[in-house]
N, C-alpha and C. Protein backbone atom coordinates (compact mmCIF):
# COMPACT_ATOMS: atom_id res chain seq x y z
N UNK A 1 12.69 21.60 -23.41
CA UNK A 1 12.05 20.38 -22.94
C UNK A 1 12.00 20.37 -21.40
N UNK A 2 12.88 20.72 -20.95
CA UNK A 2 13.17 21.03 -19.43
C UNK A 2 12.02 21.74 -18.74
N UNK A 3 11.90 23.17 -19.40
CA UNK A 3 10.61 23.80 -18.95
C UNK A 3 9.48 23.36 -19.19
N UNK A 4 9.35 22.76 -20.07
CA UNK A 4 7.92 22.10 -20.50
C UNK A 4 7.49 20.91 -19.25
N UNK A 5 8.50 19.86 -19.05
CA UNK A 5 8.60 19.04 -18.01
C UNK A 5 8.24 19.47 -16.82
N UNK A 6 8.69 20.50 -16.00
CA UNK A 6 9.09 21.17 -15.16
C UNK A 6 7.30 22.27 -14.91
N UNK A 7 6.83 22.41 -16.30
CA UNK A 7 5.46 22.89 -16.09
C UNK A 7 4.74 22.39 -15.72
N UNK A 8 4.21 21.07 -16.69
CA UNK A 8 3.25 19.47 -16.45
C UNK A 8 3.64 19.02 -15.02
N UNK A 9 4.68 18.91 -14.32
CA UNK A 9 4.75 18.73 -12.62
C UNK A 9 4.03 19.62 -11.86
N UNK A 10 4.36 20.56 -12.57
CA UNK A 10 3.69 22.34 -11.47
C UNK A 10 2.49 21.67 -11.67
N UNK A 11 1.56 21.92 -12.61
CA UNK A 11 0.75 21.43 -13.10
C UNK A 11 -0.37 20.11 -12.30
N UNK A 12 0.49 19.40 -12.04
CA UNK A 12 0.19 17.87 -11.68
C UNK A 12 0.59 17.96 -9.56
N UNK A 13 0.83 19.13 -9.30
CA UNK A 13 0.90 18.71 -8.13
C UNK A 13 0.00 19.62 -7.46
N UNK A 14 -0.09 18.25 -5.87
CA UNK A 14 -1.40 18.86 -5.18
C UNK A 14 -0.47 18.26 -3.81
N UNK A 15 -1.48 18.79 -2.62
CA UNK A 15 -1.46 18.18 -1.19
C UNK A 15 -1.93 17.17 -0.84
N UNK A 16 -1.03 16.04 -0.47
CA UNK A 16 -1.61 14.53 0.10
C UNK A 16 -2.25 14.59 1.01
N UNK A 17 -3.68 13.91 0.46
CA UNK A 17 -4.78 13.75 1.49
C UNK A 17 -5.05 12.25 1.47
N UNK A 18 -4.75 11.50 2.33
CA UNK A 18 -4.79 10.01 2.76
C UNK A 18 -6.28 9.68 2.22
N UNK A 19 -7.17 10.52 2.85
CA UNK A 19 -8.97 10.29 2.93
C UNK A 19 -9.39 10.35 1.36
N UNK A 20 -8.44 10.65 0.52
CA UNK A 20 -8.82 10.79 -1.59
C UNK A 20 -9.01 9.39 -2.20
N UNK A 21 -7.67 8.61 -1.12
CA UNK A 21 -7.46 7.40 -1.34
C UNK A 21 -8.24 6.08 -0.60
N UNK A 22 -8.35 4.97 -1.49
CA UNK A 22 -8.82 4.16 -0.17
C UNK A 22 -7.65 2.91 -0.64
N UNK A 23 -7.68 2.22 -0.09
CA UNK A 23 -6.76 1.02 0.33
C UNK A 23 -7.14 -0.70 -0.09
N UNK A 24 -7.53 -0.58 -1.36
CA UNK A 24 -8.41 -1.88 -2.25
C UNK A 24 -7.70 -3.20 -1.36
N UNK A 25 -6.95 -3.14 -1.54
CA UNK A 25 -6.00 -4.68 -0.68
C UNK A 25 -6.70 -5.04 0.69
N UNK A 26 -6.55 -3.65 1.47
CA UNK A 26 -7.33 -4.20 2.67
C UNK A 26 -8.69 -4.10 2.98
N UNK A 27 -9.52 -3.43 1.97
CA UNK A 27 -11.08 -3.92 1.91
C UNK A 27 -11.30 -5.39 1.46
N UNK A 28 -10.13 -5.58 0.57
CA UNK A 28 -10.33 -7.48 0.07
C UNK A 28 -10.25 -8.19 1.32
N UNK A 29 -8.95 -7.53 1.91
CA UNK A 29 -8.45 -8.59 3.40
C UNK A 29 -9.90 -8.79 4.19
N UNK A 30 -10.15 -7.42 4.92
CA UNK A 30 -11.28 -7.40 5.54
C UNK A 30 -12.51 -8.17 5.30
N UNK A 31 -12.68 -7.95 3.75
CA UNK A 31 -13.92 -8.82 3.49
C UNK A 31 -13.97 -10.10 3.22
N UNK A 32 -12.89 -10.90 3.18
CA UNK A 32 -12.40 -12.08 3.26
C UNK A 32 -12.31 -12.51 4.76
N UNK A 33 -12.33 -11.57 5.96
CA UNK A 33 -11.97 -11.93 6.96
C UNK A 33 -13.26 -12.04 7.45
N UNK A 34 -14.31 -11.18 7.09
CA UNK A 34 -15.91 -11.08 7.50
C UNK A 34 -16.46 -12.27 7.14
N UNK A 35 -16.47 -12.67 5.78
CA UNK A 35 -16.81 -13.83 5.48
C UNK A 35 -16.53 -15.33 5.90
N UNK A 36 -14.66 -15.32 6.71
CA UNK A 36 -14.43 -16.44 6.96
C UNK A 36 -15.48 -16.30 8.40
N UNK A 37 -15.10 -15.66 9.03
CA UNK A 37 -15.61 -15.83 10.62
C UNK A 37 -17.42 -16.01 10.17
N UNK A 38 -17.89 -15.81 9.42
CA UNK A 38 -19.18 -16.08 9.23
C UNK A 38 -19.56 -17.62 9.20
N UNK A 39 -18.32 -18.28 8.70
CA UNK A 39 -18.27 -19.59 8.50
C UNK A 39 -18.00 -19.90 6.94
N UNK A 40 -18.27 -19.19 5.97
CA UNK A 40 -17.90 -19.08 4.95
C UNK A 40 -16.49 -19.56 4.30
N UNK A 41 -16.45 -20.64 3.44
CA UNK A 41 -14.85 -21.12 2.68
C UNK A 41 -14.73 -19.80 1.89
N UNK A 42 -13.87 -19.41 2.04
CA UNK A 42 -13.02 -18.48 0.81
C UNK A 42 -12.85 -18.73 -0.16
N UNK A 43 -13.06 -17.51 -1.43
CA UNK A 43 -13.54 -18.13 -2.50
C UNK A 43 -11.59 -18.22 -3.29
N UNK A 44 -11.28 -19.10 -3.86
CA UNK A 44 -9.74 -18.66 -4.38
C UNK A 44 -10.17 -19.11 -5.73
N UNK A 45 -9.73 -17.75 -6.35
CA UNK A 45 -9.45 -17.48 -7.56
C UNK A 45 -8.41 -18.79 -8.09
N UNK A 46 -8.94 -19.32 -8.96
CA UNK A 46 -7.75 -20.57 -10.47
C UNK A 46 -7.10 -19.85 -10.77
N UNK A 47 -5.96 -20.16 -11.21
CA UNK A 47 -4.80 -20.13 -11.99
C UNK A 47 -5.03 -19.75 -12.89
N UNK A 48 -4.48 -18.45 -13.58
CA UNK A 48 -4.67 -18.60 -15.20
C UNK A 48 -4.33 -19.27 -15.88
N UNK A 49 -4.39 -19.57 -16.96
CA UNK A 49 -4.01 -20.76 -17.96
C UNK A 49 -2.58 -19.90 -18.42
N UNK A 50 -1.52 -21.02 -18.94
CA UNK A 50 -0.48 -20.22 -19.31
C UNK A 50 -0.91 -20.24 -20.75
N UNK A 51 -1.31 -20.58 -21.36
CA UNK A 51 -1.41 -20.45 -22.91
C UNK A 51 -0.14 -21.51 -23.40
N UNK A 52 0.49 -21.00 -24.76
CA UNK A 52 1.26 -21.92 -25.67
C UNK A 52 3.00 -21.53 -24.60
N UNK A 53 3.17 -22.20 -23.72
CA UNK A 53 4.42 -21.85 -23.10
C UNK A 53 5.32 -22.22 -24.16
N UNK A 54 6.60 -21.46 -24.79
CA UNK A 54 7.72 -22.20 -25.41
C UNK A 54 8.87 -21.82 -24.94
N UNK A 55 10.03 -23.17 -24.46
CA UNK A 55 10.71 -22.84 -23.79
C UNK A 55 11.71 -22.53 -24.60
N UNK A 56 12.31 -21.67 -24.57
CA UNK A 56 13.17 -20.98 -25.20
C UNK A 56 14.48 -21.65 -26.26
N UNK A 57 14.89 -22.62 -25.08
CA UNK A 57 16.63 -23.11 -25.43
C UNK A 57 16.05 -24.60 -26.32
N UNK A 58 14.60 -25.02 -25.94
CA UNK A 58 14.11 -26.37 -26.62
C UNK A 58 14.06 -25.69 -28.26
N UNK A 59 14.03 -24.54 -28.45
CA UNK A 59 12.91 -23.76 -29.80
C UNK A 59 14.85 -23.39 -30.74
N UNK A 60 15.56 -22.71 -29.90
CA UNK A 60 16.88 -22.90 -30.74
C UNK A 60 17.79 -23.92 -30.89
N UNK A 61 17.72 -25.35 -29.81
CA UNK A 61 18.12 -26.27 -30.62
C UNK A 61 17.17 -26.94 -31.51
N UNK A 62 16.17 -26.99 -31.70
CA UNK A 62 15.25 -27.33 -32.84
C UNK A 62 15.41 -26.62 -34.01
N UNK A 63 15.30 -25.54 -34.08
CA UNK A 63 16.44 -24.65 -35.41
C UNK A 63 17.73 -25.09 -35.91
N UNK A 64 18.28 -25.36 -34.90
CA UNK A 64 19.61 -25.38 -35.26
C UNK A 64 19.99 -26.86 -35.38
N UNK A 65 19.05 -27.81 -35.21
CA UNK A 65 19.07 -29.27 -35.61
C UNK A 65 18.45 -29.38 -37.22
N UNK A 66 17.81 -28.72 -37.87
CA UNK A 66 17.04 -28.30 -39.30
C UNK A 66 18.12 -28.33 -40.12
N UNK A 67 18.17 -28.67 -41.52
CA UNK A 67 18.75 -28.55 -41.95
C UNK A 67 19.00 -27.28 -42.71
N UNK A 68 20.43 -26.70 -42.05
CA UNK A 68 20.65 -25.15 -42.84
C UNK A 68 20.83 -24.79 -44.04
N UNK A 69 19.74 -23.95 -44.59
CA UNK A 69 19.70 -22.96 -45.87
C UNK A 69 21.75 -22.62 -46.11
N UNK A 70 21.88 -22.50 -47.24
CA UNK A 70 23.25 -22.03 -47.17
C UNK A 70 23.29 -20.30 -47.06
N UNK A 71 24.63 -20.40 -47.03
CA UNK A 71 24.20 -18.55 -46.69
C UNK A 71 24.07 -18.12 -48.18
N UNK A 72 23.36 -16.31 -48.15
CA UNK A 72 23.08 -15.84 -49.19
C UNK A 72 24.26 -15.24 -50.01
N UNK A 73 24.27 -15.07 -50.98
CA UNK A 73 25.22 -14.93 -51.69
C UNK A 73 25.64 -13.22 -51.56
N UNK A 74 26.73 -12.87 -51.50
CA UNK A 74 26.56 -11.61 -50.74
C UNK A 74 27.15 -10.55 -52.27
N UNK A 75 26.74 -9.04 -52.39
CA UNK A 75 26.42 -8.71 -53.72
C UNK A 75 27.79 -7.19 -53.27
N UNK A 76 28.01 -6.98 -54.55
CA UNK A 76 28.83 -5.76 -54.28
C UNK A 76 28.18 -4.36 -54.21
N UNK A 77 28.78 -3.52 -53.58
CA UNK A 77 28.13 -1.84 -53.54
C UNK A 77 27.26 -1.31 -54.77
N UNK A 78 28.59 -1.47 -55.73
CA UNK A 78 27.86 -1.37 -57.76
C UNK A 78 26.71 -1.89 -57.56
N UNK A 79 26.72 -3.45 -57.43
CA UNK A 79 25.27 -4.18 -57.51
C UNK A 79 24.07 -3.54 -56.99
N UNK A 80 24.39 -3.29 -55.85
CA UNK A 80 23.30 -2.20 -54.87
C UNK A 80 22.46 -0.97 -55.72
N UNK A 81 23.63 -0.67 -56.23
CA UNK A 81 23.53 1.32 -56.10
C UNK A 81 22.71 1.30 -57.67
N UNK A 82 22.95 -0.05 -58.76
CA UNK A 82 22.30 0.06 -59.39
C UNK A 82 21.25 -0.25 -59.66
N UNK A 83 20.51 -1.05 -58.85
CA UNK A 83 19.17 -2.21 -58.71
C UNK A 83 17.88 -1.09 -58.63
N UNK A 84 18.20 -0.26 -57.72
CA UNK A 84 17.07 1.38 -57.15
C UNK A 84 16.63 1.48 -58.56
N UNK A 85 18.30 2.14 -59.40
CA UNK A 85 17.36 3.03 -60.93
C UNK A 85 17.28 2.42 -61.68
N UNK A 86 17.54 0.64 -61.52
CA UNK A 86 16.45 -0.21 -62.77
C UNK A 86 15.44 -0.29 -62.51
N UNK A 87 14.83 -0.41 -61.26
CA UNK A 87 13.59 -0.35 -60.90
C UNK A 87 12.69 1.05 -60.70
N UNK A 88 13.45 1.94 -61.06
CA UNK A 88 12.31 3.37 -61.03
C UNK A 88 12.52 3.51 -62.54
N UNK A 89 12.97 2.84 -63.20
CA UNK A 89 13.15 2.85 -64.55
C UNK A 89 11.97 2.43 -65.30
N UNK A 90 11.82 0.95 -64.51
CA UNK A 90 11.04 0.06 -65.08
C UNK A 90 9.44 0.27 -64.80
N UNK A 91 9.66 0.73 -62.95
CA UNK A 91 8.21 1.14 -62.39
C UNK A 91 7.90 2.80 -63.30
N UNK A 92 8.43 3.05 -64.11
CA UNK A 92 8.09 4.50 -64.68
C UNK A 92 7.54 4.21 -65.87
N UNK A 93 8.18 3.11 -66.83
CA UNK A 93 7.76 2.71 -67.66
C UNK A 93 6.54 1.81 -68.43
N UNK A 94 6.23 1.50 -66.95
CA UNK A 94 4.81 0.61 -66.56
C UNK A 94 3.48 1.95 -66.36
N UNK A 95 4.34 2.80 -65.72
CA UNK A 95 3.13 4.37 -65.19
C UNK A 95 2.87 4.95 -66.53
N UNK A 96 4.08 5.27 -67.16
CA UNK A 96 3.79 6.89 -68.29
C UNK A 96 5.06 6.28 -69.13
N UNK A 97 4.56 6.04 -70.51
CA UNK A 97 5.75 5.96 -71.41
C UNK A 97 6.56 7.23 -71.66
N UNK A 98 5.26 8.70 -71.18
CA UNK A 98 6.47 9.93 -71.66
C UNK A 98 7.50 9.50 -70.80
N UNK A 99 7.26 9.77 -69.34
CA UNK A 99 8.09 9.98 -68.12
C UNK A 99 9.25 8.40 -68.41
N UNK A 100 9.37 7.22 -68.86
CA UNK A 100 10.09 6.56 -69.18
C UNK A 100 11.07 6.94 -70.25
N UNK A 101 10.90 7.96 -71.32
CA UNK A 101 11.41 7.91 -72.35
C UNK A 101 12.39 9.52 -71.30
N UNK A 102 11.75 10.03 -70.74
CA UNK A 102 12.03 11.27 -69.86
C UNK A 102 13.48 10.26 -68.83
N UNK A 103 13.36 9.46 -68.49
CA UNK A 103 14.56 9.00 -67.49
C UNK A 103 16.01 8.08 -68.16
N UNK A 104 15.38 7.82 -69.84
CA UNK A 104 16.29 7.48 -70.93
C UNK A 104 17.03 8.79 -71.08
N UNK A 105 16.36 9.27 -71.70
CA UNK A 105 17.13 11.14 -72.09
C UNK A 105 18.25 11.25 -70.77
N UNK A 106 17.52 11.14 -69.74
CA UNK A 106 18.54 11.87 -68.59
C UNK A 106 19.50 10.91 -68.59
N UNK A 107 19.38 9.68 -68.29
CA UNK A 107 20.30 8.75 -68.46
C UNK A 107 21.81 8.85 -69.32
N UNK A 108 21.23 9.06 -70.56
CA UNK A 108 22.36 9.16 -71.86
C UNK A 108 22.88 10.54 -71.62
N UNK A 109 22.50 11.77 -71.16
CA UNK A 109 22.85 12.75 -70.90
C UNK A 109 24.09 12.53 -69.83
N UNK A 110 23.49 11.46 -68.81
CA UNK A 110 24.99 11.60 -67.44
C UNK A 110 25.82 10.91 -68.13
N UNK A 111 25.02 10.00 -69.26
CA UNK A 111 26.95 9.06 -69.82
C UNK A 111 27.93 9.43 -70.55
C-alpha cells in the first residue's frame, strides 16, 4: 500500500507556477471595488434559509418526557441459536417440499 501511495504522489506532482492559478476572492474584491467607486450599491447576497433547525437537548427531553415502552424482554443464547434453523426450516418448506423433507432427515440424523 505504501508503494502504491508513494506512486499516485510521483504521479501527481508538478512545479508551482503561480500564473496556472488565479485568485477568485480577489477578482470578487476588485470587482466589487470597480463597481462601488462607479457609484454602484453592492449587491449582498441573503442569508440562506436554515431549513427545519432542531435543537438538540429540546428533541431529548421531549423523548424522555413520553411515556416509556418497557424494556424488551431479553432471550437466552438456546433461544437465539435456535430461531435461524426454524426459520430455514420453514422458509425451505414453503420453496421445495423435497428439500424440507431433506432438512427433517438431517435433523433426526444429528439427534
Amino acid at each position: 500500500m505504501l508503494q502504491l501511495a508513494e506512486a499516485l504522489i510521483k504521479q501527481k506532482e508538478t512545479t508551482f507556477d503561480p500564473k496556472n492559478y488565479e485568485d477568485r476572492y480577489e477578482i470578487a474584491l476588485m470587482t466589487m471595488i470597480r463597481e462601488k467607486l462607479k457609484g454602484h450599491k453592492p449587491i449582498i447576497a441573503a442569508a440562506p434559509e436554515r431549513g427545519n433547525v432542531i435543537n438538540l437537548m429540546d428533541a431529548l427531553k421531549a423523548s424522555l418526557s413520553q411515556s416509556a415502552k418497557p424494556p424488551a424482554k431479553s432471550k437466552s443464547k438456546a433461544d437465539d441459536a435456535e430461531k435461524p434453523a426454524a426459520k430455514a426450516k420453514a422458509g425451505a418448506a414453503k420453496e421445495n417440499p423435497l428439500k424440507a423433507n431433506l432438512l427433517k432427515a438431517v435433523g433426526k440424523s444429528k439427534g
